[in-house]
PDB file of N, CA and C in Angstrom:
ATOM      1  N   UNK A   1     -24.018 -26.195 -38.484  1.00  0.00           N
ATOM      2  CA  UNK A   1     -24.078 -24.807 -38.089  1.00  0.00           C
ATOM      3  C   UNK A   1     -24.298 -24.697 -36.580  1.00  0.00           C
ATOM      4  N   UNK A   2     -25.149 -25.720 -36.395  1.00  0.00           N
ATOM      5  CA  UNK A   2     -25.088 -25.655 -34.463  1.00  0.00           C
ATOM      6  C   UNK A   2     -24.295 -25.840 -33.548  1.00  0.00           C
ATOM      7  N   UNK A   3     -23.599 -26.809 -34.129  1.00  0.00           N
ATOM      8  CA  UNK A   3     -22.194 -27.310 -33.509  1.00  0.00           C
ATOM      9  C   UNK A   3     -21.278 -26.160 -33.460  1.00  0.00           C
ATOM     10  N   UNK A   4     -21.135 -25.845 -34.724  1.00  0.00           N
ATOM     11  CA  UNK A   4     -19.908 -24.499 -34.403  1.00  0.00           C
ATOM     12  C   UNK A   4     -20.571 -23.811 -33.397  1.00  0.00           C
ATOM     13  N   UNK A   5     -21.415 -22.879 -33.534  1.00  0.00           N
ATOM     14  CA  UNK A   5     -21.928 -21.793 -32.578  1.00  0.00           C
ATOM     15  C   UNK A   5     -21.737 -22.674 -30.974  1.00  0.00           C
ATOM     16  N   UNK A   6     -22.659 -23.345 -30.860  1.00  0.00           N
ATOM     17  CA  UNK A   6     -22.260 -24.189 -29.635  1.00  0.00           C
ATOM     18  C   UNK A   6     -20.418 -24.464 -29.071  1.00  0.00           C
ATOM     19  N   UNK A   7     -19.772 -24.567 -30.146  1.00  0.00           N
ATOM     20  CA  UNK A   7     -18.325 -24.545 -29.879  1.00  0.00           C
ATOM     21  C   UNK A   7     -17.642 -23.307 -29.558  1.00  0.00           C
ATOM     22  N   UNK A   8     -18.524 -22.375 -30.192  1.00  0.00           N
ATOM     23  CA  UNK A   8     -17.856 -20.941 -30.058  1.00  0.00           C
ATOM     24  C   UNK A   8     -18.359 -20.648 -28.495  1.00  0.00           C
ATOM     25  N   UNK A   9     -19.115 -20.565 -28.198  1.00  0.00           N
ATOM     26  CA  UNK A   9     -20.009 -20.524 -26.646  1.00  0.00           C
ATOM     27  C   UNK A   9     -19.103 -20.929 -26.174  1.00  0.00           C
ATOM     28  N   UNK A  10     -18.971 -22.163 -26.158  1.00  0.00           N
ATOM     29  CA  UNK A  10     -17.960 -22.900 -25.332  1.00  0.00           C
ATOM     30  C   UNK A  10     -16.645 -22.620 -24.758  1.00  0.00           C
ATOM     31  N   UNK A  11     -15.966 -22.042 -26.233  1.00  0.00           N
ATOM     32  CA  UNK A  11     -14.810 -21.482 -25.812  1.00  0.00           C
ATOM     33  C   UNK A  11     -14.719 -20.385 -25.329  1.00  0.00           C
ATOM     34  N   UNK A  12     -15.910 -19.273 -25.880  1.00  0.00           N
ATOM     35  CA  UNK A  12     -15.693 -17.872 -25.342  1.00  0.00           C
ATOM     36  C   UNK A  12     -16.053 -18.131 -23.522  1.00  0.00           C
ATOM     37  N   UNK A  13     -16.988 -19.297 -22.832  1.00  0.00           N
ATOM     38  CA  UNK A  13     -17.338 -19.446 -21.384  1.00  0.00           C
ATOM     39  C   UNK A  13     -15.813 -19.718 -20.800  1.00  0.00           C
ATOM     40  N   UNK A  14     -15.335 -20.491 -21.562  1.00  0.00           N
ATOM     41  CA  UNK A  14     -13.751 -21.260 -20.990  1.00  0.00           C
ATOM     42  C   UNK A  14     -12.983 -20.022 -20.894  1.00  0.00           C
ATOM     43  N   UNK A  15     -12.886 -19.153 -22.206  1.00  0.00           N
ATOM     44  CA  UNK A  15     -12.058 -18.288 -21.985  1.00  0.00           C
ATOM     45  C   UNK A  15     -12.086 -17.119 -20.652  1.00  0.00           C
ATOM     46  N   UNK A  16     -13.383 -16.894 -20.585  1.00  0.00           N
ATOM     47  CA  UNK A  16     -13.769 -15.691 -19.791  1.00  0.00           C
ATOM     48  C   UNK A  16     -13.684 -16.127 -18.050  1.00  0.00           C
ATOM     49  N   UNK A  17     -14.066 -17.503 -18.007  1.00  0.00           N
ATOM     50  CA  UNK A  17     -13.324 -18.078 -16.965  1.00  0.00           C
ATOM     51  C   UNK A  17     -12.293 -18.086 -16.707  1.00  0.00           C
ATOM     52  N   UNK A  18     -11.012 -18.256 -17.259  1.00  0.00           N
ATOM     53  CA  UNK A  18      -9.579 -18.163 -17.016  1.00  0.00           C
ATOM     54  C   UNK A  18      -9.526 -16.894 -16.413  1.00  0.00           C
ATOM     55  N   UNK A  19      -9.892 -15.945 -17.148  1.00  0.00           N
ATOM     56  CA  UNK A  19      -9.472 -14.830 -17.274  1.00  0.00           C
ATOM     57  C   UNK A  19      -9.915 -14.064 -16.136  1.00  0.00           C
ATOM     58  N   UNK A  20     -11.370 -14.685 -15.156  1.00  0.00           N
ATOM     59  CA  UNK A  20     -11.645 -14.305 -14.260  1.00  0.00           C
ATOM     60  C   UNK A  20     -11.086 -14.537 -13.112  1.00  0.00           C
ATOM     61  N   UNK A  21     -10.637 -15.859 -13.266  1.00  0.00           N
ATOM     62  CA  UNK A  21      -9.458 -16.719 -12.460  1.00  0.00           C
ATOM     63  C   UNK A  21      -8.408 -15.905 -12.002  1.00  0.00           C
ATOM     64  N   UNK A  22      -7.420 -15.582 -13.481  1.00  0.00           N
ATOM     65  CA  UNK A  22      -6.430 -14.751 -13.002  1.00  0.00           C
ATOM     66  C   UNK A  22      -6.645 -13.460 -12.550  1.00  0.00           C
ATOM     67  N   UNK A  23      -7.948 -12.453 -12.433  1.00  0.00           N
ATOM     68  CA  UNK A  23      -7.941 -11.709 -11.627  1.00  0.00           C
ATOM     69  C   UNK A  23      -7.995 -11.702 -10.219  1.00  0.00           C
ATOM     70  N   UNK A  24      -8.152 -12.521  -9.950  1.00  0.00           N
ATOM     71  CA  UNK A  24      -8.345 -13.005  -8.434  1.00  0.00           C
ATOM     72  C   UNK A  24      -6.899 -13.929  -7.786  1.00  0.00           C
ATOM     73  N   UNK A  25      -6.257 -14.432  -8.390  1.00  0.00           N
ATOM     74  CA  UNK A  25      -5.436 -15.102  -8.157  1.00  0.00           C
ATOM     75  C   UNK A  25      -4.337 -13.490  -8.210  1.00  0.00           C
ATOM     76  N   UNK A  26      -4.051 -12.752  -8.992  1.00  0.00           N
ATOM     77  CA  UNK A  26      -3.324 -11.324  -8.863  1.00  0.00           C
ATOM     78  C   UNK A  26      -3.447 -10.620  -7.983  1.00  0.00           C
ATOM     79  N   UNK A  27      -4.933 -10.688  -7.581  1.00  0.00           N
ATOM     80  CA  UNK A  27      -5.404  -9.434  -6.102  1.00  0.00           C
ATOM     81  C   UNK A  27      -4.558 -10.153  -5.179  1.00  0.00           C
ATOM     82  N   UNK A  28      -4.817 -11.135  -4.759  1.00  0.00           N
ATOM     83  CA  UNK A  28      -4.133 -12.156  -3.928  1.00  0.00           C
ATOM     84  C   UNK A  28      -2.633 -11.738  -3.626  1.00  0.00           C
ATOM     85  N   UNK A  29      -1.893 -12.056  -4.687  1.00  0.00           N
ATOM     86  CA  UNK A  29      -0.499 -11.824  -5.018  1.00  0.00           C
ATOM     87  C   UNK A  29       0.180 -10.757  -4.695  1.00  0.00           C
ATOM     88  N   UNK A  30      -0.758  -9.384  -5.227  1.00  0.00           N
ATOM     89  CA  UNK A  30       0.170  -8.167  -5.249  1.00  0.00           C
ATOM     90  C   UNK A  30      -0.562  -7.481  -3.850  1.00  0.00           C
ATOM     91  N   UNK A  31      -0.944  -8.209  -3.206  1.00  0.00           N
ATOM     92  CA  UNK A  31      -1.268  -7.359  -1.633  1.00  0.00           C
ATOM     93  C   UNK A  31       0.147  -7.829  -0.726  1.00  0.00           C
ATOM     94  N   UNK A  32       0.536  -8.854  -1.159  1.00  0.00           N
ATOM     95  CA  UNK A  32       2.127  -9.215  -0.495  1.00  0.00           C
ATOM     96  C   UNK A  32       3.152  -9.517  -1.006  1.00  0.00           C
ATOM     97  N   UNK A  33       3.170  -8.925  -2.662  1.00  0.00           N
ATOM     98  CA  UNK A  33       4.418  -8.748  -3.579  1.00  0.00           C
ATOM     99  C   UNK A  33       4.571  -7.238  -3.476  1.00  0.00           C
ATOM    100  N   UNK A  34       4.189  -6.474  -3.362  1.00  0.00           N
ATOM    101  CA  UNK A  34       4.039  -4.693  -3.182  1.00  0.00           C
ATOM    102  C   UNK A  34       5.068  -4.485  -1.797  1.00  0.00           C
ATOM    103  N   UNK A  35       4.875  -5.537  -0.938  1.00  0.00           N
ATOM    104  CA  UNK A  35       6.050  -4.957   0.484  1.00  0.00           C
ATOM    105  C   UNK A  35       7.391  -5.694   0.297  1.00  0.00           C
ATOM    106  N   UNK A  36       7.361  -7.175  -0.876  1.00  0.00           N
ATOM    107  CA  UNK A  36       8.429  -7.702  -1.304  1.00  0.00           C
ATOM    108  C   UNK A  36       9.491  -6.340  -2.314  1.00  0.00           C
ATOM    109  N   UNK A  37       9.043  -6.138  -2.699  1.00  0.00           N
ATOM    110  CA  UNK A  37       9.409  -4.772  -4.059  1.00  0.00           C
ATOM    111  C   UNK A  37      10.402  -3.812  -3.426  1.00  0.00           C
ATOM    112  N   UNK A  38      11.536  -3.714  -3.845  1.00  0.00           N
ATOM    113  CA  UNK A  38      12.554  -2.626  -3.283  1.00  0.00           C
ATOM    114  C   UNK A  38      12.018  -1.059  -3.967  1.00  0.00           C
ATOM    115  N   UNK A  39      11.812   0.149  -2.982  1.00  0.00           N
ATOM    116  CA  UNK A  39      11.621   0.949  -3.176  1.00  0.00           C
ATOM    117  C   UNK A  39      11.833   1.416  -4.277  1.00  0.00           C
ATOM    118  N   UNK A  40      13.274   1.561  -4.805  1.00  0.00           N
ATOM    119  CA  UNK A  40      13.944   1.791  -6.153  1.00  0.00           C
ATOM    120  C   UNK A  40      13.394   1.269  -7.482  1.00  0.00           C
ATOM    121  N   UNK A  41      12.276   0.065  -7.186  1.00  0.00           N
ATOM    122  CA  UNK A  41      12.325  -0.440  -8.068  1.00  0.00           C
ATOM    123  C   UNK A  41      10.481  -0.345  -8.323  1.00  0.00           C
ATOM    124  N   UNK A  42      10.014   0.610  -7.416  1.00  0.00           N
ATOM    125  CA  UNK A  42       8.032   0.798  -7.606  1.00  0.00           C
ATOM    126  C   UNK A  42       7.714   0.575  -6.198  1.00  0.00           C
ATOM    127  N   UNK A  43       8.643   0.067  -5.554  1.00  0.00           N
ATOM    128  CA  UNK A  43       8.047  -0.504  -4.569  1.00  0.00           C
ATOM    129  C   UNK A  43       6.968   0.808  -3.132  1.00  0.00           C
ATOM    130  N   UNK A  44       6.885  -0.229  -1.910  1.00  0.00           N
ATOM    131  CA  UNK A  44       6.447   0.945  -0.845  1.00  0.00           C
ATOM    132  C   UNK A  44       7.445   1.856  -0.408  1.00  0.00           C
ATOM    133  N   UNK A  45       6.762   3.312  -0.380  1.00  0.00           N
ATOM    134  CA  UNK A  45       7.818   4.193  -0.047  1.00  0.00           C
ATOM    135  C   UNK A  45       8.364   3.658   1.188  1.00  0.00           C
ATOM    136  N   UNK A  46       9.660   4.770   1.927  1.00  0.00           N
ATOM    137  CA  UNK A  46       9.902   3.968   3.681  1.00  0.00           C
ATOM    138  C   UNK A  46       8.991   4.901   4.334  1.00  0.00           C
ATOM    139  N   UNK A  47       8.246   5.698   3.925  1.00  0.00           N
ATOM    140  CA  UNK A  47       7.366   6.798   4.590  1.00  0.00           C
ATOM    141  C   UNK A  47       6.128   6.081   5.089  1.00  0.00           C
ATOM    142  N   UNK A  48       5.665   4.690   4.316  1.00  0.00           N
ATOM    143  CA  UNK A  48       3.924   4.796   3.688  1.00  0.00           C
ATOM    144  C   UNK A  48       4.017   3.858   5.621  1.00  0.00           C
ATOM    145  N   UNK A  49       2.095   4.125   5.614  1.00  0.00           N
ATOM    146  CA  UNK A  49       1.837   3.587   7.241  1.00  0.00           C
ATOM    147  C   UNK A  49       1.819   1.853   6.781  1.00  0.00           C
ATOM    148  N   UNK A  50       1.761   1.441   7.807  1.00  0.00           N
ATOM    149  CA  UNK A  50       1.312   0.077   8.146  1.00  0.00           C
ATOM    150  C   UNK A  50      -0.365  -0.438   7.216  1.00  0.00           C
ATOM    151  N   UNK A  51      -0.135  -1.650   7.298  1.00  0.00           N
ATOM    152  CA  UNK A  51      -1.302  -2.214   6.246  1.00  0.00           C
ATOM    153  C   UNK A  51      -2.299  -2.326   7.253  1.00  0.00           C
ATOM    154  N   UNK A  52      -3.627  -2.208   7.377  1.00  0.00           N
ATOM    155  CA  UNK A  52      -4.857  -1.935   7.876  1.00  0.00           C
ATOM    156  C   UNK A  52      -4.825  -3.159   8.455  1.00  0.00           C
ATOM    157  N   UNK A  53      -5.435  -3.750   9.845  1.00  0.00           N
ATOM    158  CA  UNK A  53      -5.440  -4.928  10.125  1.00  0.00           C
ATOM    159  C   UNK A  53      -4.750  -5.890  11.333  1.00  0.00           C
ATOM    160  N   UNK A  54      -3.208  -4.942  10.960  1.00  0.00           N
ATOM    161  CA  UNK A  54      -1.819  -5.548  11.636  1.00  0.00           C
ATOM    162  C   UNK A  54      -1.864  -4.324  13.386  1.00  0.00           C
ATOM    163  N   UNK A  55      -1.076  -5.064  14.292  1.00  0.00           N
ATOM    164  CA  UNK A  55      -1.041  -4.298  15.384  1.00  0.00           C
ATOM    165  C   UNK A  55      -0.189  -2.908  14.999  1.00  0.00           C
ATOM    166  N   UNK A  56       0.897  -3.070  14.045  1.00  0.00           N
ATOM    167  CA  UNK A  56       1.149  -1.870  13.876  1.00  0.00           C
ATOM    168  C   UNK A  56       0.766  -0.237  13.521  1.00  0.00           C
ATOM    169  N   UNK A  57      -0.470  -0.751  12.845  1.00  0.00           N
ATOM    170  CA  UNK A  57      -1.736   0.017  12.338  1.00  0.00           C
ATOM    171  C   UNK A  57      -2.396   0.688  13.165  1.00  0.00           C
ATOM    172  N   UNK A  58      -3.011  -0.100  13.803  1.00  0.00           N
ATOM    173  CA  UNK A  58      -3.873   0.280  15.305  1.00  0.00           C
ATOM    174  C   UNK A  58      -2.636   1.268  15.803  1.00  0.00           C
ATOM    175  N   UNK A  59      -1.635   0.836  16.264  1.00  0.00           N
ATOM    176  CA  UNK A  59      -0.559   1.859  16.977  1.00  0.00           C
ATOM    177  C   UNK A  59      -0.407   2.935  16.270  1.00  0.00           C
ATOM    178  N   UNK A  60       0.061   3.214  15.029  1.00  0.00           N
ATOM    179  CA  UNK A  60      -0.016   4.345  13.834  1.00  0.00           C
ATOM    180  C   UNK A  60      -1.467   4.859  13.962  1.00  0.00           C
ATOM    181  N   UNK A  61      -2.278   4.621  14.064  1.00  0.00           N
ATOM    182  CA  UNK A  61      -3.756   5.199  14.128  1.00  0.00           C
ATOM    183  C   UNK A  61      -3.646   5.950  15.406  1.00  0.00           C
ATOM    184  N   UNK A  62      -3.529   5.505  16.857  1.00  0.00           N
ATOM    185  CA  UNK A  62      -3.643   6.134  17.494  1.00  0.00           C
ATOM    186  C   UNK A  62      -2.345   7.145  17.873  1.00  0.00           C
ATOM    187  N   UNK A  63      -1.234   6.877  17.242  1.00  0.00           N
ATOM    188  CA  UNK A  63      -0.249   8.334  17.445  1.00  0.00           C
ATOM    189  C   UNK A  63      -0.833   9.158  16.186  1.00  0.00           C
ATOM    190  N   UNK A  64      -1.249   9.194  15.785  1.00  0.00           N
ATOM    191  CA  UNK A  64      -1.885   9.785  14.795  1.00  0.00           C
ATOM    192  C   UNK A  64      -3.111  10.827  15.198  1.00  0.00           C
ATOM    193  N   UNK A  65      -4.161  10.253  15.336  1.00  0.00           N
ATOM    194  CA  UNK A  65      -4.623  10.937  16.610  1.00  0.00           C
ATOM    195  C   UNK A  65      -4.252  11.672  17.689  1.00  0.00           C
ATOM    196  N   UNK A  66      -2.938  11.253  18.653  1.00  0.00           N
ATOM    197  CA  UNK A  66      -2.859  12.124  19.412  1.00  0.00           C
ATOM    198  C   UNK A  66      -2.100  12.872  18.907  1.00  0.00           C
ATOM    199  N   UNK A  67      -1.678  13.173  17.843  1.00  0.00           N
ATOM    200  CA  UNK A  67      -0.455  14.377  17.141  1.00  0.00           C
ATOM    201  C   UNK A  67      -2.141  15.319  16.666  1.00  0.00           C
ATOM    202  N   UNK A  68      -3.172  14.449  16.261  1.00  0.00           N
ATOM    203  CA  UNK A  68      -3.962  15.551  15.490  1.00  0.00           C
ATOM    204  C   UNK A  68      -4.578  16.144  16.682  1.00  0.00           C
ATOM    205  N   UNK A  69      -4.797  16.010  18.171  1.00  0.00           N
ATOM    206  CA  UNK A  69      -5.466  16.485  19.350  1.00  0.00           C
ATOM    207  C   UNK A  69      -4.427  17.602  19.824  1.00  0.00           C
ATOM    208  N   UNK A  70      -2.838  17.031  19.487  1.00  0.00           N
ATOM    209  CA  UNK A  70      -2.298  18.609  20.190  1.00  0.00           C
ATOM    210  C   UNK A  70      -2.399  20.171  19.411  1.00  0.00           C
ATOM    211  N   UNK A  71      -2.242  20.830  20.171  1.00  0.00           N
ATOM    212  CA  UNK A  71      -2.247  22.275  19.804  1.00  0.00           C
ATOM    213  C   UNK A  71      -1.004  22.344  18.379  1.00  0.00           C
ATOM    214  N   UNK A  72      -1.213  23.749  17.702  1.00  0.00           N
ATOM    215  CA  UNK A  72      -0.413  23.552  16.528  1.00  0.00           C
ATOM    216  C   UNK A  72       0.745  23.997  16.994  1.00  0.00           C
ATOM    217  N   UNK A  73       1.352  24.628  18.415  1.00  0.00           N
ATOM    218  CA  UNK A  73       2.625  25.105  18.660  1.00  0.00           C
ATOM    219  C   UNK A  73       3.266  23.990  19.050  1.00  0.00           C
ATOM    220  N   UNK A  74       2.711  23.324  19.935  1.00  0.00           N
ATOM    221  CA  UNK A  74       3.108  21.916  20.633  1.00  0.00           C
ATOM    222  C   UNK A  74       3.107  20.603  19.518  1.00  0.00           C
ATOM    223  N   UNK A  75       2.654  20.904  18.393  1.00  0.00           N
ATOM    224  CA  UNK A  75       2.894  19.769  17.081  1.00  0.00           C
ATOM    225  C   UNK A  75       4.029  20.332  16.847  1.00  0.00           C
ATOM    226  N   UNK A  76       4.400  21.528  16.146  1.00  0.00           N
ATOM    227  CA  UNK A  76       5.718  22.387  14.964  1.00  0.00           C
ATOM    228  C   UNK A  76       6.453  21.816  16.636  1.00  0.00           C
ATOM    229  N   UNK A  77       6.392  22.346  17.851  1.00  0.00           N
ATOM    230  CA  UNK A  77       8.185  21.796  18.761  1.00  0.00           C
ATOM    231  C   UNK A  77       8.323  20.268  18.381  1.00  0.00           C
ATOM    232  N   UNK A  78       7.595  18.999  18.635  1.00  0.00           N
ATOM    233  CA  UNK A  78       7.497  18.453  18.588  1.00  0.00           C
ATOM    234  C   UNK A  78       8.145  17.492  17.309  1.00  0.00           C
ATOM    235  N   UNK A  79       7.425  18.178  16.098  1.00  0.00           N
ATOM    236  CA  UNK A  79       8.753  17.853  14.927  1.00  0.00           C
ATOM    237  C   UNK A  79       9.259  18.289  14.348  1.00  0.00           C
ATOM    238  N   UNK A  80       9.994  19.299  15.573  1.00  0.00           N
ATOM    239  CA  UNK A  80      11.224  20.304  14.977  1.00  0.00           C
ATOM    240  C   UNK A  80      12.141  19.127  15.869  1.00  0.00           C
ATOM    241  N   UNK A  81      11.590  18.542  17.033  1.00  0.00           N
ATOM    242  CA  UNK A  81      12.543  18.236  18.083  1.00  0.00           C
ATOM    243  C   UNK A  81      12.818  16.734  16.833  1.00  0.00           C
ATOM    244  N   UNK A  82      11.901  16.381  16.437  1.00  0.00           N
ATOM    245  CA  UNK A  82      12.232  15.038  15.876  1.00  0.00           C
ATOM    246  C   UNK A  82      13.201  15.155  14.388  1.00  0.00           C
ATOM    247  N   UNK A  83      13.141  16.594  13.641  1.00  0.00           N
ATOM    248  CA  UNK A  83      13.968  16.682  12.603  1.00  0.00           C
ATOM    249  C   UNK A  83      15.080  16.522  13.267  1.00  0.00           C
ATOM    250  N   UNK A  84      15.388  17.520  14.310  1.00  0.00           N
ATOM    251  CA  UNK A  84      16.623  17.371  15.093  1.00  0.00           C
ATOM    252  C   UNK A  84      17.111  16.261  15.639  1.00  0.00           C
ATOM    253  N   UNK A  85      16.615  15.121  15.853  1.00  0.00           N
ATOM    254  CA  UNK A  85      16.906  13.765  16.039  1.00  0.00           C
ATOM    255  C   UNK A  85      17.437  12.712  15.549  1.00  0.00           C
ATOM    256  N   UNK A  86      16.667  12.843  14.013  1.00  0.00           N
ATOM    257  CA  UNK A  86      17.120  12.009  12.837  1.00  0.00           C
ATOM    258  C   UNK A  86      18.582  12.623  12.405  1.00  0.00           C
ATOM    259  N   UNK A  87      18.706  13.946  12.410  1.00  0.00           N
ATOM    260  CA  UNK A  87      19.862  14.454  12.046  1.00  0.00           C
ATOM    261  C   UNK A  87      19.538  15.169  10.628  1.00  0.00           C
ATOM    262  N   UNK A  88      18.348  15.613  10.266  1.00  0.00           N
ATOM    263  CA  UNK A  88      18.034  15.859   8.537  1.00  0.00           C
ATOM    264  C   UNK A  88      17.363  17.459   8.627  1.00  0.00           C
ATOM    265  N   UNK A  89      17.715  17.696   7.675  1.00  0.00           N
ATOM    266  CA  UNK A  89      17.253  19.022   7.260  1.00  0.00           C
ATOM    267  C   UNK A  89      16.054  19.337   7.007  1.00  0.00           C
ATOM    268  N   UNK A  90      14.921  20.808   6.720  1.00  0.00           N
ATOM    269  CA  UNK A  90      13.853  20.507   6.071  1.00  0.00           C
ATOM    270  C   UNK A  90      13.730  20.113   4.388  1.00  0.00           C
ATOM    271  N   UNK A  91      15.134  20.413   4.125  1.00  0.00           N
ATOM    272  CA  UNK A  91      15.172  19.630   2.621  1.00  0.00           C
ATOM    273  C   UNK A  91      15.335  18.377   2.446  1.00  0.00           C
ATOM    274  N   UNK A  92      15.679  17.702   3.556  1.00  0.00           N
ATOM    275  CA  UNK A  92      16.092  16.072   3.801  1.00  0.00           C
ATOM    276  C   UNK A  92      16.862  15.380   3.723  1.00  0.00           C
ATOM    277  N   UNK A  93      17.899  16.337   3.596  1.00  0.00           N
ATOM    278  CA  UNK A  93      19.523  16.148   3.159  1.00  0.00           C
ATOM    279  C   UNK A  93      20.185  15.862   5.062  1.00  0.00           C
ATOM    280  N   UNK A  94      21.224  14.994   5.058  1.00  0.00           N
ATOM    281  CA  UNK A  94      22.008  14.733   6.144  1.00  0.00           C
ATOM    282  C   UNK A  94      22.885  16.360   6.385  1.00  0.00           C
ATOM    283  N   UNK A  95      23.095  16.288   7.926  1.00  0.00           N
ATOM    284  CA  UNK A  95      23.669  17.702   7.680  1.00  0.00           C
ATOM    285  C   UNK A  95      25.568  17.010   7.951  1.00  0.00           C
TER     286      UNK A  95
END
């Protein structure tokens, strides 16, 4: 009777180990399978910012900031001038 119980221990420690394993081995994974992923398919929108960390970030942070310091007339010219740039509508359609 001791043996089993002792065996059952055993396996339920082994099991719960694996299992802790592969959570950590996944975090890992899907922080740089998520930018592998084609949009179409779950992936990152083409909208989303830069990952926290990278120089691109820091740069996105601070235009970010200075769009939130200008006045609200001088933001709306600003990306009216840039809709007009890309060539897109406010529905987002090509004209």
């Amino acid at each position: 009777m001791r043996f089993r119980s002792l065996s059952i221990a055993a396996v339920v420690a082994l099991l719960a180990s694996n299992l802790a394993g592969c959570g950590t081995v996944n975090e890992k994974l899907s922080a740089g399978m998520g930018d592998s992923i084609p949009q179409w398919a779950g992936g990152l929108p083409a909208d989303a910012p830069p990952r926290p960390g990278t120089p691109q970030y820091d740069a996105y942070m601070k235009e970010r900031e200075r769009k939130r310091l200008l006045p609200a007339a001088d933001r709306e010219k600003e990306e009216q001038a840039q809709k007009g740039a890309t060539g897109t509508t406010s529905a987002g359609a090509v004209r």
